[in-house]
N, C-alpha and C. Protein backbone atom coordinates (compact mmCIF):
# COMPACT_ATOMS: atom_id res chain seq x y z
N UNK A 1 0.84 -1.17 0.00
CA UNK A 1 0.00 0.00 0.00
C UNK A 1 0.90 1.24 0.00
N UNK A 2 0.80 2.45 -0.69
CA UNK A 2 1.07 3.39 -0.41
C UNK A 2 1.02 4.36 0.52
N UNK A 3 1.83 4.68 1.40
CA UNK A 3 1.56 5.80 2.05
C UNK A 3 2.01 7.43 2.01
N UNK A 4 1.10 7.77 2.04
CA UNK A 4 1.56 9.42 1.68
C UNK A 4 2.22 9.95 3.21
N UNK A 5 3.08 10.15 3.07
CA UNK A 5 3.59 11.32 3.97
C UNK A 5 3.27 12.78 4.01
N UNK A 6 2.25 13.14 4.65
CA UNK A 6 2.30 14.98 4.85
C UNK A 6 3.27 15.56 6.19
N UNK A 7 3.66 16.36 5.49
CA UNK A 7 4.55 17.02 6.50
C UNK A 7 4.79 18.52 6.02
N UNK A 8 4.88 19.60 6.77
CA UNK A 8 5.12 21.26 5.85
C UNK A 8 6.16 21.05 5.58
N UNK A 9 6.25 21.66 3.90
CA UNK A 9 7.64 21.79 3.34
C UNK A 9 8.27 23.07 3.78
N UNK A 10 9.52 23.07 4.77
CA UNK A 10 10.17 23.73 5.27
C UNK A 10 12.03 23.78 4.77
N UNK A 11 12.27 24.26 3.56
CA UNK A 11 13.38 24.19 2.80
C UNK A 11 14.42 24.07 3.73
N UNK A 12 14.99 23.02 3.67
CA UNK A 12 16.46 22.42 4.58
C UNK A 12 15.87 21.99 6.39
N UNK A 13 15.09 21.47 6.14
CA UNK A 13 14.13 21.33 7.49
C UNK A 13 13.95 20.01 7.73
N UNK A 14 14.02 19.10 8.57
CA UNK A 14 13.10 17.55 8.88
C UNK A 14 13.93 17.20 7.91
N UNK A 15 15.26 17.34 7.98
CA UNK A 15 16.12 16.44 6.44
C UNK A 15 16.48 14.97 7.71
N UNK A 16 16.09 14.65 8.72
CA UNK A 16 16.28 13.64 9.35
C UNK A 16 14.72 12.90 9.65
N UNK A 17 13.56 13.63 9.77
CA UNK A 17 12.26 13.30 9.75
C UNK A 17 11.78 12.45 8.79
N UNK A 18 12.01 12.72 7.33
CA UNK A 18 11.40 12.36 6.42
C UNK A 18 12.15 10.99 6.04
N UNK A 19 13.13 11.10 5.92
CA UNK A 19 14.12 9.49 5.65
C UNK A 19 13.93 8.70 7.36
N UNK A 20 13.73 8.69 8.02
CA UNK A 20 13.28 8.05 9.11
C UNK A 20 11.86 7.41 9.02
N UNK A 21 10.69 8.39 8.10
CA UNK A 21 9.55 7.72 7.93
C UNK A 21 9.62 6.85 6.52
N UNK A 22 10.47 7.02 5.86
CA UNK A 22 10.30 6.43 4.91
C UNK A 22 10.78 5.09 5.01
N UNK A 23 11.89 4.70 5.78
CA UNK A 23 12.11 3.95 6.32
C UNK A 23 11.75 2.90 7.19
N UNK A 24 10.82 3.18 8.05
CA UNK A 24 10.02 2.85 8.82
C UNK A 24 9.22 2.00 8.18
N UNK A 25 8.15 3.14 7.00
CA UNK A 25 7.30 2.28 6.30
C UNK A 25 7.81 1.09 5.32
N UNK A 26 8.72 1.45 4.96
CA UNK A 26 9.44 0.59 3.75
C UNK A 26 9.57 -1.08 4.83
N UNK A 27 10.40 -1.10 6.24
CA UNK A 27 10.20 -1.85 6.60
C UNK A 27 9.18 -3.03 7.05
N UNK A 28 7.87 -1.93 6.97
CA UNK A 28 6.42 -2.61 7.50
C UNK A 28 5.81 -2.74 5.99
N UNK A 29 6.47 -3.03 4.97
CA UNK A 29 6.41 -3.71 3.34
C UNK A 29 5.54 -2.83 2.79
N UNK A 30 5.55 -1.37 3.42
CA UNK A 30 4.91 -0.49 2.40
C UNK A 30 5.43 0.56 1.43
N UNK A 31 4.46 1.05 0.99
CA UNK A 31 5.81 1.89 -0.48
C UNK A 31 5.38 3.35 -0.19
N UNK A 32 6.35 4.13 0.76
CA UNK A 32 6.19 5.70 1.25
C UNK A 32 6.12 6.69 0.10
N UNK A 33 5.23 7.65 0.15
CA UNK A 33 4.99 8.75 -0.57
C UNK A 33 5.76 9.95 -0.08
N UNK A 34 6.68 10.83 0.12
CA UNK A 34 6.63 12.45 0.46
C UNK A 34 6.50 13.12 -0.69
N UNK A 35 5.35 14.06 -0.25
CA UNK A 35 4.80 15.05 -1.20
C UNK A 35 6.54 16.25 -0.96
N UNK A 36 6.53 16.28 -0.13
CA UNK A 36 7.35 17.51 0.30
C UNK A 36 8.86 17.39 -0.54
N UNK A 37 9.18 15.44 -0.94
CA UNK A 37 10.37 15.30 -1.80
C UNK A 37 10.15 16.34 -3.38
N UNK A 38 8.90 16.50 -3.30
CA UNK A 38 9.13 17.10 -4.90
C UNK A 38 9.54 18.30 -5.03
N UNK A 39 9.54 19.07 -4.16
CA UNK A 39 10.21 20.33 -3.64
C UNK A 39 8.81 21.92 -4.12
N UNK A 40 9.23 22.68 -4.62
CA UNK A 40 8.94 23.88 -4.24
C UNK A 40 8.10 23.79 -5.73
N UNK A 41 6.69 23.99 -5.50
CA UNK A 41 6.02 23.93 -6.79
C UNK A 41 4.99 25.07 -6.99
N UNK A 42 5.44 25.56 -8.27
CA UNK A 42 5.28 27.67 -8.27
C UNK A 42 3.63 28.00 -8.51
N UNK A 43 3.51 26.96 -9.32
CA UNK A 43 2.17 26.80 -9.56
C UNK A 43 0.93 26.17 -9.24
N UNK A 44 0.26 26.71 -8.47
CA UNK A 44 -0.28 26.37 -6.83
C UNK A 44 -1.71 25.35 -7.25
N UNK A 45 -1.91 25.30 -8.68
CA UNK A 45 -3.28 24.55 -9.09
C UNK A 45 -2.91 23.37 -9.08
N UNK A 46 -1.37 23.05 -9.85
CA UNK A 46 -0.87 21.91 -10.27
C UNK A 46 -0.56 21.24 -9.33
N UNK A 47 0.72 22.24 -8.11
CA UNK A 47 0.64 21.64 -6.90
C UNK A 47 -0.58 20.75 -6.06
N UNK A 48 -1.23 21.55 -6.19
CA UNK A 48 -2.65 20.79 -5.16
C UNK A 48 -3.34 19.62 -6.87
N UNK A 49 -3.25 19.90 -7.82
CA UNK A 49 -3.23 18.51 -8.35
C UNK A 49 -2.87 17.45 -8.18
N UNK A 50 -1.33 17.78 -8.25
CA UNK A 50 -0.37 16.27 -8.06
C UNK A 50 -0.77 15.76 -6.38
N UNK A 51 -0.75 16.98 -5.86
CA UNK A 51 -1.22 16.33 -4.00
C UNK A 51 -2.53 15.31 -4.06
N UNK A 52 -3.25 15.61 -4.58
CA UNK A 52 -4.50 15.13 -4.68
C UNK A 52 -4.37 13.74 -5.84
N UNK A 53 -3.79 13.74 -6.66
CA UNK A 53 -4.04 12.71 -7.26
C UNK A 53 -2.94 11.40 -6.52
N UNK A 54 -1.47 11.81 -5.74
CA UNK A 54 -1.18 10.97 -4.92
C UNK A 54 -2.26 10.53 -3.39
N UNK A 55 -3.09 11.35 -2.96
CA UNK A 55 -3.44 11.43 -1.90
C UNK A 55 -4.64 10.02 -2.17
N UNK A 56 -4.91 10.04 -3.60
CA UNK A 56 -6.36 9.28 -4.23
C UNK A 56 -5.69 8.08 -4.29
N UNK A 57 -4.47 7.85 -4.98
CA UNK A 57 -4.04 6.44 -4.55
C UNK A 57 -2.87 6.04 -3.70
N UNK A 58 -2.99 6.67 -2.10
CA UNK A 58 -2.90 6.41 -1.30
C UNK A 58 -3.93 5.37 -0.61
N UNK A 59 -3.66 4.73 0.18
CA UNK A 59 -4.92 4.05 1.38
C UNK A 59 -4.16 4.41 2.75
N UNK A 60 -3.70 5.07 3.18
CA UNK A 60 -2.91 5.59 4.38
C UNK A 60 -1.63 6.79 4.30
N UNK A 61 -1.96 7.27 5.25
CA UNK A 61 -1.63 8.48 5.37
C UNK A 61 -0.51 8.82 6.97
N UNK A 62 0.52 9.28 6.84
CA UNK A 62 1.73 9.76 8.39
C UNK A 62 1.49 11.20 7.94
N UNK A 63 0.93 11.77 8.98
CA UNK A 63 0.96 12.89 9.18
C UNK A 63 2.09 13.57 10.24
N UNK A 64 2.85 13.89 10.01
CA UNK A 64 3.84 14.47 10.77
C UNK A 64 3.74 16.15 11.15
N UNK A 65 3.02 15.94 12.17
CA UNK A 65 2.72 17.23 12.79
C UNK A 65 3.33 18.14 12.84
N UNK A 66 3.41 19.50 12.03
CA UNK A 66 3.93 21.04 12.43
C UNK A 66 2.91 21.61 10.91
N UNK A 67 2.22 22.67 12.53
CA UNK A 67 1.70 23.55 11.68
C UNK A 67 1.32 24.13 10.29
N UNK A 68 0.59 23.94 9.22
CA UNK A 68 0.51 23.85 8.48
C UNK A 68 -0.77 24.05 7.43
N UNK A 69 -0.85 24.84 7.44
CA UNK A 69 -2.65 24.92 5.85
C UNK A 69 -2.38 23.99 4.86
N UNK A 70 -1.24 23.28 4.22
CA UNK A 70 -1.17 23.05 3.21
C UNK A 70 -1.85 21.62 3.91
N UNK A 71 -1.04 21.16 4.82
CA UNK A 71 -1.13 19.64 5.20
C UNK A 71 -2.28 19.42 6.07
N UNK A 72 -3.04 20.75 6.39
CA UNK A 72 -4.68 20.50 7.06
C UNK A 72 -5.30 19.93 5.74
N UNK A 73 -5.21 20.75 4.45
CA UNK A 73 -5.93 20.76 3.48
C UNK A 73 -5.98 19.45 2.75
N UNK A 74 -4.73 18.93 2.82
CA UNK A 74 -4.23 17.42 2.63
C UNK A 74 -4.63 16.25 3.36
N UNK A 75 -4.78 16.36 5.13
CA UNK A 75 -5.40 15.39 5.86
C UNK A 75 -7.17 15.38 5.75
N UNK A 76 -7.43 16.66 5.64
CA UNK A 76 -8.75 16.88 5.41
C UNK A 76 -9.49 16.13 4.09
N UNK A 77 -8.69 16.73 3.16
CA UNK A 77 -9.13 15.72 1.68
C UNK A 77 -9.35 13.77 2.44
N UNK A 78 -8.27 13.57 2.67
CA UNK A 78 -8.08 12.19 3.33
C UNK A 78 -8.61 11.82 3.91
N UNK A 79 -9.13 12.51 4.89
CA UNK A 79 -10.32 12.13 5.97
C UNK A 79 -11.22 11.96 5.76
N UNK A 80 -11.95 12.85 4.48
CA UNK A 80 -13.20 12.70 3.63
C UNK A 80 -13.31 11.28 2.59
N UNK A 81 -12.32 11.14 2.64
CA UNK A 81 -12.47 9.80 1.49
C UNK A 81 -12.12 8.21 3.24
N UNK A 82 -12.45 8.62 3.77
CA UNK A 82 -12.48 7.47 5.24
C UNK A 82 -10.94 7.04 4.98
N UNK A 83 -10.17 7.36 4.97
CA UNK A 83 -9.11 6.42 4.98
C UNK A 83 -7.86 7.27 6.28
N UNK A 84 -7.45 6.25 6.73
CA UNK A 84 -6.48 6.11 8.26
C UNK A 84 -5.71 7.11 7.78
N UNK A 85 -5.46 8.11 9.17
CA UNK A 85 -4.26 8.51 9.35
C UNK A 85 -3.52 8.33 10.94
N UNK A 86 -2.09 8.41 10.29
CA UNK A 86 -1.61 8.54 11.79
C UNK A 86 -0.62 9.60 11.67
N UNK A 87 -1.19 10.08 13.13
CA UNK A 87 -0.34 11.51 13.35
C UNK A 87 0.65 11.21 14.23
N UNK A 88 1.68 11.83 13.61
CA UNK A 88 3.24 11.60 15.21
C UNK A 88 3.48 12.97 15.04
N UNK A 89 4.14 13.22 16.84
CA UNK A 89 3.94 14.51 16.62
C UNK A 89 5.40 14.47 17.66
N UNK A 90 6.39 15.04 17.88
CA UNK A 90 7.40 15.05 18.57
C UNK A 90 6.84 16.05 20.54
N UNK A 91 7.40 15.32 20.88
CA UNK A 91 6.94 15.36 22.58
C UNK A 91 7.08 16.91 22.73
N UNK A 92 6.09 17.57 23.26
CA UNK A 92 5.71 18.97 23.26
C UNK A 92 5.39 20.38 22.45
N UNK A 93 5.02 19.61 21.17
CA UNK A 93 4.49 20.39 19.92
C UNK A 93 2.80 20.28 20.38
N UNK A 94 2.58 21.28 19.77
CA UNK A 94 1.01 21.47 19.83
C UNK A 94 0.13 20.67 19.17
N UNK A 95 -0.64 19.96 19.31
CA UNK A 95 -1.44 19.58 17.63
C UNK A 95 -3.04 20.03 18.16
N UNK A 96 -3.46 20.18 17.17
CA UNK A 96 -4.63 20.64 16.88
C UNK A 96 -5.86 19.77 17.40
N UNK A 97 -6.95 19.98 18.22
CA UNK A 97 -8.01 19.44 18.50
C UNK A 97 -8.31 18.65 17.27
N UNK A 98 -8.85 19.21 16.07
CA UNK A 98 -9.32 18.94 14.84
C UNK A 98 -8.24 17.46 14.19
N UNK A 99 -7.03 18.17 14.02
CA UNK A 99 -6.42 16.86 13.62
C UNK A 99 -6.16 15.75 14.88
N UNK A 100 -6.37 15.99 15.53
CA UNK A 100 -6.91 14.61 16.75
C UNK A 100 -8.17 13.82 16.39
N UNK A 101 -8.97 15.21 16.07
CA UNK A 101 -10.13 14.14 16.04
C UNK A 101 -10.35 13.45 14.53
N UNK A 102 -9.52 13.31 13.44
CA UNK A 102 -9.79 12.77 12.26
C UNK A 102 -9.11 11.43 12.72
N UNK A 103 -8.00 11.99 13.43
CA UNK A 103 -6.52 10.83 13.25
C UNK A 103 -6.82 9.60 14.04
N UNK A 104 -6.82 8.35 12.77
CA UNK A 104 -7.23 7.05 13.45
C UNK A 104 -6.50 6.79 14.23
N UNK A 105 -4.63 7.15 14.52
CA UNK A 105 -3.92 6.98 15.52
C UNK A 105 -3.55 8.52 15.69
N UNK A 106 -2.85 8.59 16.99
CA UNK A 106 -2.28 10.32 17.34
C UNK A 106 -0.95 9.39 18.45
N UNK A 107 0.37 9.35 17.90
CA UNK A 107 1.06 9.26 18.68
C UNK A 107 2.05 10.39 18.99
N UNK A 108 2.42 10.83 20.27
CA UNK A 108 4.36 11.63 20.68
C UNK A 108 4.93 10.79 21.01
N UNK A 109 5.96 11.23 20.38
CA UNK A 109 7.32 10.63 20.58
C UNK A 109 8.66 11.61 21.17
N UNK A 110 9.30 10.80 22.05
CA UNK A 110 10.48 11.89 22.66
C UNK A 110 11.92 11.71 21.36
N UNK A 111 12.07 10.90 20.62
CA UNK A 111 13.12 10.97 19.79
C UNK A 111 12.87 9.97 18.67
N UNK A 112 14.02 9.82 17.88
CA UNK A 112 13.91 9.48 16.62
C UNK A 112 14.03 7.52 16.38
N UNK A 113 14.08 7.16 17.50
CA UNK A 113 14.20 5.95 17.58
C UNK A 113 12.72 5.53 18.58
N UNK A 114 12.06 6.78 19.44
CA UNK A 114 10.86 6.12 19.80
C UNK A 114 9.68 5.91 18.70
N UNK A 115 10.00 7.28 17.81
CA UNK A 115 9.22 7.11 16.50
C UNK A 115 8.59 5.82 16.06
N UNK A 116 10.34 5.65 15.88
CA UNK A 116 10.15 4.24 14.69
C UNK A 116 9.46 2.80 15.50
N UNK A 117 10.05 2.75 16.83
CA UNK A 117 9.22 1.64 17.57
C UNK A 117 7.78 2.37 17.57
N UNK A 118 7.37 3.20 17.92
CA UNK A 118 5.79 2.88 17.52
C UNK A 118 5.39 3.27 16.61
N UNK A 119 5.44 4.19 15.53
CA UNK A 119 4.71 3.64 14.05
C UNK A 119 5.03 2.29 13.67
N UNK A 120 6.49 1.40 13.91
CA UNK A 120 6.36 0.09 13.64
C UNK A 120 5.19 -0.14 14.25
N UNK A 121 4.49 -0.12 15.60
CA UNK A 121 3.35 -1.08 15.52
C UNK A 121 2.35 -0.58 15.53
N UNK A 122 2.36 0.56 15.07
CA UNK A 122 0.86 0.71 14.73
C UNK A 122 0.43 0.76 13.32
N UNK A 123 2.40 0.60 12.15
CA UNK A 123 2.01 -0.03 10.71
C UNK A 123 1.03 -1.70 10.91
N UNK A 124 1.24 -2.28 11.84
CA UNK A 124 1.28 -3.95 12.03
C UNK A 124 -0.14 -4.27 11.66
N UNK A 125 -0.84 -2.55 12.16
CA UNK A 125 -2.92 -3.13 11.83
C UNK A 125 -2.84 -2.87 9.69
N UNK A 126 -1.88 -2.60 9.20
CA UNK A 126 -2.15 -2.45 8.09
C UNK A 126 -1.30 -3.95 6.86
N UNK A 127 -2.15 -4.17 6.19
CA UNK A 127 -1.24 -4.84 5.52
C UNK A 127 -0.64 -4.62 4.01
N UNK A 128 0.66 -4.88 3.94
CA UNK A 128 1.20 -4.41 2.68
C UNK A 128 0.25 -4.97 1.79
């Protein structure tokens, strides 16, 4: 299954975040999406095209929590079509009432190795 990764694209930012989730999933035999790898896209229709047409054949969704319109607009699409997300959010970031209440999981984590032990098991309810 595919999973999309949302996360805000923050130029030279989470360059340790994003290869950690991709990783993760790759191990639990799934095939990771980051929207944010495609980098800086000028033209804001096309952008939210390509988001949307990965987001459609996605069946799961890592939401990696920080602030964000682009990636509300992205979990929101997702949420409307019923399909799982899980939010990780690093130990004392804010997250939003709203994206709590879509997110089929909501985990914190204190570092980059608690991450990966629990999205490993909370990939385990999904199967490749």
């Amino acid at each position: 299954m595919t999973v999309f990764i949302a996360i805000k694209f923050r130029e030279g930012k989470d360059s340790e975040t994003v290869p950690v989730l991709k990783e993760i999933i790759k191990a639990a035999g799934h095939v990771p999406y980051a929207f944010v790898e495609e980098g800086y896209i000028k033209d804001e229709s096309e952008m939210m095209r390509r988001a949307a047409v990965m987001l459609d054949r996605s069946g799961l969704m890592v939401e990696a929590s920080w602030e964000s319109f682009g990636v509300g607009i992205e979990t929101g699409y997702f949420y409307s079509q019923r399909k799982p997300i899980i939010t990780v959010f690093r130990k004392g970031l804010k997250v939003a009432n709203t994206l709590k209440g879509i997110s089929t999981w909501c985990m914190e984590y204190e570092d980059l190795a608690e991450l990966k032990e629990k999205l490993t098991a909370a990939l385990k309810n999904f199967k490749a």
